[in-house]
N, C-alpha and C. Protein backbone atom coordinates (compact mmCIF):
# COMPACT_ATOMS: atom_id res chain seq x y z
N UNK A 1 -4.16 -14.24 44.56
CA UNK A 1 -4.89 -14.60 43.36
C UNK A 1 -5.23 -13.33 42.59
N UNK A 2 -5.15 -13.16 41.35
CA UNK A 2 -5.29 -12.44 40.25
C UNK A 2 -6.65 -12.31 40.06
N UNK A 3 -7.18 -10.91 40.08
CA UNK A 3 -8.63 -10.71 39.13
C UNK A 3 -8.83 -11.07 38.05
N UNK A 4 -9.75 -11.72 37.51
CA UNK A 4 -9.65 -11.83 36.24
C UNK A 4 -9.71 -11.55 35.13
N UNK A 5 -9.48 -11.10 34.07
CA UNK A 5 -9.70 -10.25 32.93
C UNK A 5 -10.22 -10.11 32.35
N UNK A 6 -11.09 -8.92 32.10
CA UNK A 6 -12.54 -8.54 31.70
C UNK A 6 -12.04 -9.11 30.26
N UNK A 7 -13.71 -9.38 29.84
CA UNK A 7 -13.53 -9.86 28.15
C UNK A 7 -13.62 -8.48 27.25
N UNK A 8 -13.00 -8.43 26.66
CA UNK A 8 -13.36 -7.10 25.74
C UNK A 8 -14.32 -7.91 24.23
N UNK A 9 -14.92 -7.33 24.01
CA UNK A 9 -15.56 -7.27 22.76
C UNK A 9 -15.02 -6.55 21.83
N UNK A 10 -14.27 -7.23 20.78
CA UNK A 10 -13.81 -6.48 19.56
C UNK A 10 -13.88 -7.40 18.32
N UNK A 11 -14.34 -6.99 17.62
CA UNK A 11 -14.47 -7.60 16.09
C UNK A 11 -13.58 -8.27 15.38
N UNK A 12 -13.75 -9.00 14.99
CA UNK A 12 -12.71 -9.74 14.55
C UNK A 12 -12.56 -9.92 12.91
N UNK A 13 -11.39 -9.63 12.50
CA UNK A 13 -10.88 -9.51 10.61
C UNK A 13 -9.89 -11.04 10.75
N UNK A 14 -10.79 -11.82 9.87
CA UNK A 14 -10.09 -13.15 9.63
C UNK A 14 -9.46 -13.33 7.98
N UNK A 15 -8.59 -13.13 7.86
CA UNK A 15 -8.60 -13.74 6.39
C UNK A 15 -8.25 -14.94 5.90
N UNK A 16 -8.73 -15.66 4.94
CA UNK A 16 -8.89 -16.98 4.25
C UNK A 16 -7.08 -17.10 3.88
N UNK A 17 -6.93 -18.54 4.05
CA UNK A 17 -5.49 -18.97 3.89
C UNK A 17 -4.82 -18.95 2.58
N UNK A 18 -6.31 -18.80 1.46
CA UNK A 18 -5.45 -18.70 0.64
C UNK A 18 -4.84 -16.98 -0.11
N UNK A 19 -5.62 -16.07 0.82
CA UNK A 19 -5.41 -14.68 0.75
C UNK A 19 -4.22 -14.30 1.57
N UNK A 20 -3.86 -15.35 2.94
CA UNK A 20 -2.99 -14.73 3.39
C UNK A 20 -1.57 -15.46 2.52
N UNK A 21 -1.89 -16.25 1.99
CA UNK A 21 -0.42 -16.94 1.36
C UNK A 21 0.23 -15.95 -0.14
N UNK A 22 -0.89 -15.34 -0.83
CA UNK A 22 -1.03 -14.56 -1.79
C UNK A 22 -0.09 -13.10 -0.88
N UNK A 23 -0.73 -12.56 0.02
CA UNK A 23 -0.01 -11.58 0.94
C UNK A 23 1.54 -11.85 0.99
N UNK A 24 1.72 -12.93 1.55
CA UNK A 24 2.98 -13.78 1.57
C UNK A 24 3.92 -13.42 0.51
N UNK A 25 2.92 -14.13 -0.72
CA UNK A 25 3.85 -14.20 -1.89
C UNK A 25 4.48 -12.31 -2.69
N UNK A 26 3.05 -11.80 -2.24
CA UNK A 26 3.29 -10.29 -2.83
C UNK A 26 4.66 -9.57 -1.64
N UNK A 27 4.88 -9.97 -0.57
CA UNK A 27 6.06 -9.15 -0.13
C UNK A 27 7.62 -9.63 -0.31
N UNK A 28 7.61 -11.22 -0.73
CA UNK A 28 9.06 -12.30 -1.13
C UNK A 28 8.88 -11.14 -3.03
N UNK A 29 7.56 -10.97 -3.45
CA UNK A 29 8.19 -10.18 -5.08
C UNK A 29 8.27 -8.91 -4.96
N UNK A 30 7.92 -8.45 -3.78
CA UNK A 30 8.20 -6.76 -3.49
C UNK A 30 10.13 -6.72 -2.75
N UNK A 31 10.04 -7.53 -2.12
CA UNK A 31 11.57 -8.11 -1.86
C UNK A 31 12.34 -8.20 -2.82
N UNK A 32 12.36 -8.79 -3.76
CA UNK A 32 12.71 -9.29 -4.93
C UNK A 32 13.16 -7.83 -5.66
N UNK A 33 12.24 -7.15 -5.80
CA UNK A 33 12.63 -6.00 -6.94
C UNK A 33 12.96 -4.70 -6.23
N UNK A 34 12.98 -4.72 -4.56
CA UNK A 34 14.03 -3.72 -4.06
C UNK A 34 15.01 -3.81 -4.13
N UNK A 35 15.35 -5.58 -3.85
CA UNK A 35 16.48 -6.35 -3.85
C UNK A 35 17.53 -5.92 -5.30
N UNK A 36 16.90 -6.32 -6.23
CA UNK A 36 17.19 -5.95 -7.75
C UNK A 36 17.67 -4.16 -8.26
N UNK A 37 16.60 -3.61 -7.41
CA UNK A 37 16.87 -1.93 -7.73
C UNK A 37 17.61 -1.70 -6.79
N UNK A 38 18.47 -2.29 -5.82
CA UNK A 38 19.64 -1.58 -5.07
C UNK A 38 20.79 -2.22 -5.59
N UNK A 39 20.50 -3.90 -6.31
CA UNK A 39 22.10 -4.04 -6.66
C UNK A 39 21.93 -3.57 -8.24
N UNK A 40 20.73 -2.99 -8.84
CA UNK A 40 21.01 -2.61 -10.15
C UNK A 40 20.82 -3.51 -11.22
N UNK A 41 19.80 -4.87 -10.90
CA UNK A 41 19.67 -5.91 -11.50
C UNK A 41 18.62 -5.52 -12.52
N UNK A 42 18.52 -4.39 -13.33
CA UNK A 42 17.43 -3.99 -14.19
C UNK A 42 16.45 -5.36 -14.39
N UNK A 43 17.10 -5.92 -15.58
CA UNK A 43 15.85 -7.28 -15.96
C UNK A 43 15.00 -7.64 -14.76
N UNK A 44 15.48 -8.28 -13.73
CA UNK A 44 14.86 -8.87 -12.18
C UNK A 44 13.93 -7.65 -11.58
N UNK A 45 14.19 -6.57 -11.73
CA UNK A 45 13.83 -5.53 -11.07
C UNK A 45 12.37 -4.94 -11.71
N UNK A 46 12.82 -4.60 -13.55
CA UNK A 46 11.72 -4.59 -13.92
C UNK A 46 10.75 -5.54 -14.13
N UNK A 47 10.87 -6.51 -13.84
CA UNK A 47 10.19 -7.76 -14.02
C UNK A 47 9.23 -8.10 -12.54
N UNK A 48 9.84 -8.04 -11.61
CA UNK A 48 9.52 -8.06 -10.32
C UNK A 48 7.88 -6.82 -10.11
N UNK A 49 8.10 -6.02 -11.17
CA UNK A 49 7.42 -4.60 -10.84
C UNK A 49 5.64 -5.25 -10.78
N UNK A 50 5.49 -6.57 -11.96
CA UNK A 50 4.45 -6.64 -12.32
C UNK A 50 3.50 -7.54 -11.31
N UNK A 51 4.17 -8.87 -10.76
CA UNK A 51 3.80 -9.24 -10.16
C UNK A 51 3.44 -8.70 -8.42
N UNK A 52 4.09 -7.89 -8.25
CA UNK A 52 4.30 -6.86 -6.82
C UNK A 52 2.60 -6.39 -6.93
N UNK A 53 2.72 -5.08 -7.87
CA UNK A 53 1.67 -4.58 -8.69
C UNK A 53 0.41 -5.24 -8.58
N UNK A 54 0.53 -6.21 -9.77
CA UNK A 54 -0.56 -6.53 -9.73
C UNK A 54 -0.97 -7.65 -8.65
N UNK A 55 -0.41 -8.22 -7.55
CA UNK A 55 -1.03 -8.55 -6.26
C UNK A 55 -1.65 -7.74 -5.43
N UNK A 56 -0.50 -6.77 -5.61
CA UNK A 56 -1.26 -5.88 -4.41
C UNK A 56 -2.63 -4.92 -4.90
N UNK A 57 -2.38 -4.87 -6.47
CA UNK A 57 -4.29 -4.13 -6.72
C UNK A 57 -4.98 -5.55 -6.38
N UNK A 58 -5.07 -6.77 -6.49
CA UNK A 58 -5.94 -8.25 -6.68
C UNK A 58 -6.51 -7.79 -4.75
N UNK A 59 -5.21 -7.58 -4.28
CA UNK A 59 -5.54 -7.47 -2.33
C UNK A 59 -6.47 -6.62 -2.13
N UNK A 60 -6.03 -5.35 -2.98
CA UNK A 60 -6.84 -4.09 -2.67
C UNK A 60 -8.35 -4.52 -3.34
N UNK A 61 -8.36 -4.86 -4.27
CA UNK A 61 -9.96 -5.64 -5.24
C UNK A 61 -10.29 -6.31 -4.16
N UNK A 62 -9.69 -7.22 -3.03
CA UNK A 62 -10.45 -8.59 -2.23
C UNK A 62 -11.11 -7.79 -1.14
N UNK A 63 -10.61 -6.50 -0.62
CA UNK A 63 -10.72 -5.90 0.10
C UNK A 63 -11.74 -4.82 0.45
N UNK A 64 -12.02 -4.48 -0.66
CA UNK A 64 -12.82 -3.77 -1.02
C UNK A 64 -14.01 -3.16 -0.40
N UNK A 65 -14.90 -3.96 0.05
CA UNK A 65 -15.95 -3.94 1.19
C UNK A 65 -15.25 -3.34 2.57
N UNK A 66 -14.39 -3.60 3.12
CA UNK A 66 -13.99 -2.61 4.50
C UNK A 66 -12.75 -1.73 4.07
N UNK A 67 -13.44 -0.77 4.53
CA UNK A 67 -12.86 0.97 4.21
C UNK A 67 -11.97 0.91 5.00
N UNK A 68 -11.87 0.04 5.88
CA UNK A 68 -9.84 0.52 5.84
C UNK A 68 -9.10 -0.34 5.55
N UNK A 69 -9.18 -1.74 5.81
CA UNK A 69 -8.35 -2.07 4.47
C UNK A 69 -8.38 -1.79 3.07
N UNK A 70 -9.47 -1.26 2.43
CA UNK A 70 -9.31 -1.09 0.92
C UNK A 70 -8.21 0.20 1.13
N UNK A 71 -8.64 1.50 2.01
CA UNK A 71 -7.48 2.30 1.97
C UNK A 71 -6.30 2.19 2.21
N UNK A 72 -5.95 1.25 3.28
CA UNK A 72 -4.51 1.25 3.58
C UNK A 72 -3.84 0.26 2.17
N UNK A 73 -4.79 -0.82 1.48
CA UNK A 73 -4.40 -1.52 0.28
C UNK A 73 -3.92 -0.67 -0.69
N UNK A 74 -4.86 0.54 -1.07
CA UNK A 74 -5.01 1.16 -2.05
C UNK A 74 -3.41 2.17 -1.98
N UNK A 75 -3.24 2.53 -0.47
CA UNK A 75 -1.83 3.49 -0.25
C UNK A 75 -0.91 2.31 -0.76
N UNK A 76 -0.79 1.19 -0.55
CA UNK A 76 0.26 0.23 -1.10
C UNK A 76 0.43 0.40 -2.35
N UNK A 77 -1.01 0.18 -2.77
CA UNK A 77 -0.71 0.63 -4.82
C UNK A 77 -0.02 1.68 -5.20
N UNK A 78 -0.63 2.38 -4.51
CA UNK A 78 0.18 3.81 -4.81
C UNK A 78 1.66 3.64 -4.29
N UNK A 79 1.84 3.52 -3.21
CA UNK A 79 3.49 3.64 -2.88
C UNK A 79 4.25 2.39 -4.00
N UNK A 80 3.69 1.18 -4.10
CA UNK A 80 4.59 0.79 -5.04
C UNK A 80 5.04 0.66 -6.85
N UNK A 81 3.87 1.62 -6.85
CA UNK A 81 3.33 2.65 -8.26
C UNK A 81 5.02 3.22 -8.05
N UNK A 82 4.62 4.23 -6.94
CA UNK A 82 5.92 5.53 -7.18
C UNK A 82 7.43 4.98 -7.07
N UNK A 83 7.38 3.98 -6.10
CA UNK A 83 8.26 3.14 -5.85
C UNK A 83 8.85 2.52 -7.14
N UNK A 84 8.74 1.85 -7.92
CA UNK A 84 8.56 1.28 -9.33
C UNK A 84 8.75 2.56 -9.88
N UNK A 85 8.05 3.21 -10.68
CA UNK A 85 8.79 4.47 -11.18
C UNK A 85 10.30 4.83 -10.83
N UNK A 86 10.14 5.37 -9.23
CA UNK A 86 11.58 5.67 -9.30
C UNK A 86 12.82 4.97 -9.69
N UNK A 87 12.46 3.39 -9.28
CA UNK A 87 13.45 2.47 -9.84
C UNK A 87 13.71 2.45 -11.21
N UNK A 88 12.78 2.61 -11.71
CA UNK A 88 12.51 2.80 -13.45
C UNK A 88 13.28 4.19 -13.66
N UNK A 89 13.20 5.12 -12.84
CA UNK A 89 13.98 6.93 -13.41
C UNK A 89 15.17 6.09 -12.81
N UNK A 90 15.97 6.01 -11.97
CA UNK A 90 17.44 5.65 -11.91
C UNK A 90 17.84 4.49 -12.83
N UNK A 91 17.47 3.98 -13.15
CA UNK A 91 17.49 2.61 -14.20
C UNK A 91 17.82 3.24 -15.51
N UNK A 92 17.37 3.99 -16.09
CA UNK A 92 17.35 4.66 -17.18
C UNK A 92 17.74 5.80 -16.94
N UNK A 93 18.36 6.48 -16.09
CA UNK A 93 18.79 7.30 -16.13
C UNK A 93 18.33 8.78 -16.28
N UNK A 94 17.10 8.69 -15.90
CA UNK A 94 15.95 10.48 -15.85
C UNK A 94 15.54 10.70 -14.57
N UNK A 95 16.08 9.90 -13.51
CA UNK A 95 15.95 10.37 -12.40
C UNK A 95 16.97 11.65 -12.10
N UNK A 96 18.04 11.96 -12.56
CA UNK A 96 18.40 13.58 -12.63
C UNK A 96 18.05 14.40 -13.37
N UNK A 97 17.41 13.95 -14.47
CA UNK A 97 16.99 14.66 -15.50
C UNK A 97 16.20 15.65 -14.82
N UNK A 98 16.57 17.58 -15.23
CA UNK A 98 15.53 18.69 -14.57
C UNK A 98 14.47 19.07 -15.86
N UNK A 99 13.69 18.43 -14.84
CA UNK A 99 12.33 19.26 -15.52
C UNK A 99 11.79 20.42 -15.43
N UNK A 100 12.06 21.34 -14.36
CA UNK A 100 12.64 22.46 -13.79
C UNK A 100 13.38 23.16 -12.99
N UNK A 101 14.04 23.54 -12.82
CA UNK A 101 14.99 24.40 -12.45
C UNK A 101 15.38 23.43 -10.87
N UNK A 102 13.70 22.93 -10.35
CA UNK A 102 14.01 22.01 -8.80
C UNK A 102 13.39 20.87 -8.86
N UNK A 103 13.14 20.79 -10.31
CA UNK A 103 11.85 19.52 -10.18
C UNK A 103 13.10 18.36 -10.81
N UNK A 104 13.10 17.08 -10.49
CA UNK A 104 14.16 15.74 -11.64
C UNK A 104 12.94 15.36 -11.83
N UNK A 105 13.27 14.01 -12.54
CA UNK A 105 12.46 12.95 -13.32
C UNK A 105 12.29 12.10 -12.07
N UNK A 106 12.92 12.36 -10.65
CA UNK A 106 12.72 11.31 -9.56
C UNK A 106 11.94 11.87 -9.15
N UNK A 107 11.50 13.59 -8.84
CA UNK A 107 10.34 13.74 -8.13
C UNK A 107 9.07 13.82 -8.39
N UNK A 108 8.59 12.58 -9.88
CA UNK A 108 7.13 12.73 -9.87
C UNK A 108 7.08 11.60 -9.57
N UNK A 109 8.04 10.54 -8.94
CA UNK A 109 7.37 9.64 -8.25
C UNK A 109 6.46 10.05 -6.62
N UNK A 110 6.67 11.76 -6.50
CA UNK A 110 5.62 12.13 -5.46
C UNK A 110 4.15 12.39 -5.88
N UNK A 111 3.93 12.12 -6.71
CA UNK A 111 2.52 12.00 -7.53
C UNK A 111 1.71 10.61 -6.81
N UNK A 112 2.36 9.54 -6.88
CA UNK A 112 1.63 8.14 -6.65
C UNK A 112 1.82 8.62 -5.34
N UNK A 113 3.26 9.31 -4.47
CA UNK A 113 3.47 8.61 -3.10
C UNK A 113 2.14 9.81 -2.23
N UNK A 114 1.98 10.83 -2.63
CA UNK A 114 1.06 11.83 -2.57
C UNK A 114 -0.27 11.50 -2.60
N UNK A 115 -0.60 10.99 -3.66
CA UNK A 115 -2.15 10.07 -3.49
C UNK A 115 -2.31 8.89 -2.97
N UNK A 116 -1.21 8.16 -2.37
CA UNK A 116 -1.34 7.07 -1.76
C UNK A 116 -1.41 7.86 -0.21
N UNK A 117 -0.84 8.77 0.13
CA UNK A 117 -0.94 9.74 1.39
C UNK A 117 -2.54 10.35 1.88
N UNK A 118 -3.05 11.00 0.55
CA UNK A 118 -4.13 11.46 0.29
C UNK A 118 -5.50 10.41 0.89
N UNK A 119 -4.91 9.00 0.12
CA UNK A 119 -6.07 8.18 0.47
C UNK A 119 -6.30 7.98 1.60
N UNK A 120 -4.66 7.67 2.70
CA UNK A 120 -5.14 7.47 4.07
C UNK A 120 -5.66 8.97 5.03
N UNK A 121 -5.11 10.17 4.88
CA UNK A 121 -5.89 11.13 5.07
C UNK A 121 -7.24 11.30 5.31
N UNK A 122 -7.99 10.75 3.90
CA UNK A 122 -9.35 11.06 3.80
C UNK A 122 -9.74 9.92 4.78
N UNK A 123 -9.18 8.70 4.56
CA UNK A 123 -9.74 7.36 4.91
C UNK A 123 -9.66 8.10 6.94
N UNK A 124 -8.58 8.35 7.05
CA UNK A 124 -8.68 8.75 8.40
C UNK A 124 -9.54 10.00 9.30
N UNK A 125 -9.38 10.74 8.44
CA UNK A 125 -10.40 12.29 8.78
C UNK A 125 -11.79 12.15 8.25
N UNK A 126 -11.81 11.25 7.50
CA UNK A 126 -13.55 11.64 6.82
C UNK A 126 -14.38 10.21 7.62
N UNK A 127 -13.57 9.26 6.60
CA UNK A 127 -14.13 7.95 6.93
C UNK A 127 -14.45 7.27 8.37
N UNK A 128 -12.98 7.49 8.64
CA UNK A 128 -13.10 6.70 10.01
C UNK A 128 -13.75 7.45 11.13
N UNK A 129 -13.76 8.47 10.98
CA UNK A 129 -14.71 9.43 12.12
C UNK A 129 -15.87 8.80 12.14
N UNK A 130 -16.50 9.03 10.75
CA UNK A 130 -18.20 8.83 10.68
C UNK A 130 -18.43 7.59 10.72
N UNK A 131 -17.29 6.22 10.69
CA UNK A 131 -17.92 4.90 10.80
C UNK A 131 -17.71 4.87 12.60
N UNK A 132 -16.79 5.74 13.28
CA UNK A 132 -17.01 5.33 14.66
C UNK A 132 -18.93 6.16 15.21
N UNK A 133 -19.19 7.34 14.93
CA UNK A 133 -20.06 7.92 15.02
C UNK A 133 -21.11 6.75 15.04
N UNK A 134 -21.16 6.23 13.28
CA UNK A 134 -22.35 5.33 12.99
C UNK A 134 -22.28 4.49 14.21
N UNK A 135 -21.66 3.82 14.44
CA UNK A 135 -21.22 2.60 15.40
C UNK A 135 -21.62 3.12 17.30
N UNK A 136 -21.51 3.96 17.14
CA UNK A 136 -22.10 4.73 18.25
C UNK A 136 -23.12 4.91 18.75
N UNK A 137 -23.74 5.23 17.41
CA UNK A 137 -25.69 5.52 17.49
C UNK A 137 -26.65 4.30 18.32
N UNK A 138 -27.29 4.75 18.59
CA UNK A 138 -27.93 3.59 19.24
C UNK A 138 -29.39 3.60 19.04
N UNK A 139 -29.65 2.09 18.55
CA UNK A 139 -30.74 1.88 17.82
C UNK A 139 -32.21 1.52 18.94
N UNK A 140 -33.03 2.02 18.85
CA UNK A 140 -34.12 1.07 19.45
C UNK A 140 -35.09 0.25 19.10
């Protein structure tokens, strides 16, 4: 016979069905306009950009109250900020374009992908330290 397995206590993140169907729908239109920017479907592609977009800021807005999902939401904005851009510089054609001597028109899509990096950084070194700390303290 088997010992039995201690219960752990861990918190639990539930989200409402109609947030996770919205989730759903934002990765079938993030699908959609990779789908589009690899076979070159401009119209579908740029079109795809908005609804992607603006779900995933609506997720990051629902989210808001817990600091790590708003950050890991917020790196999504950003990556599909830069993401979108770049599709937009090869689409039009300024993704070779030199802006200097080593810089194209594709590498300021490291601007969004950089601050979407940035956010989980802080979110990880600053934030999440001091919410395990808080969580630590012990009250009497």
């Amino acid at each position: 016979m088997s010992a039995p397995t201690p219960q752990v206590s861990e918190e639990v993140y539930s989200i409402p069905a109609v947030y996770r169907q919205m989730e759903n729908t934002h990765i079938l239109f993030w699908l959609l306009k990779d789908i589009a920017w690899c076979m070159v479907w401009k119209p579908l592609g740029l079109l795809m950009v908005l609804p992607t977009l603006g779900i995933a800021l609506v997720i990051a807005w629902r989210t808001r109250a817990l600091a790590s999902e708003l950050a890991h939401n917020l790196a999504i904005v950003f990556w599909i900020t830069a993401n979108s851009y770049w599709m937009t510089s090869e689409f039009f054609g300024f993704d070779t374009v030199h802006l200097t001597p080593t810089i194209t028109g594709k590498h300021l899509a490291l601007v969004p992908f950089l601050i979407g990096l940035g956010i989980l950084l802080y979110y990880y070194l600053v934030t999440k330290p001091r919410e395990n700390r808080a969580g630590q303290t012990a009250t009497l």
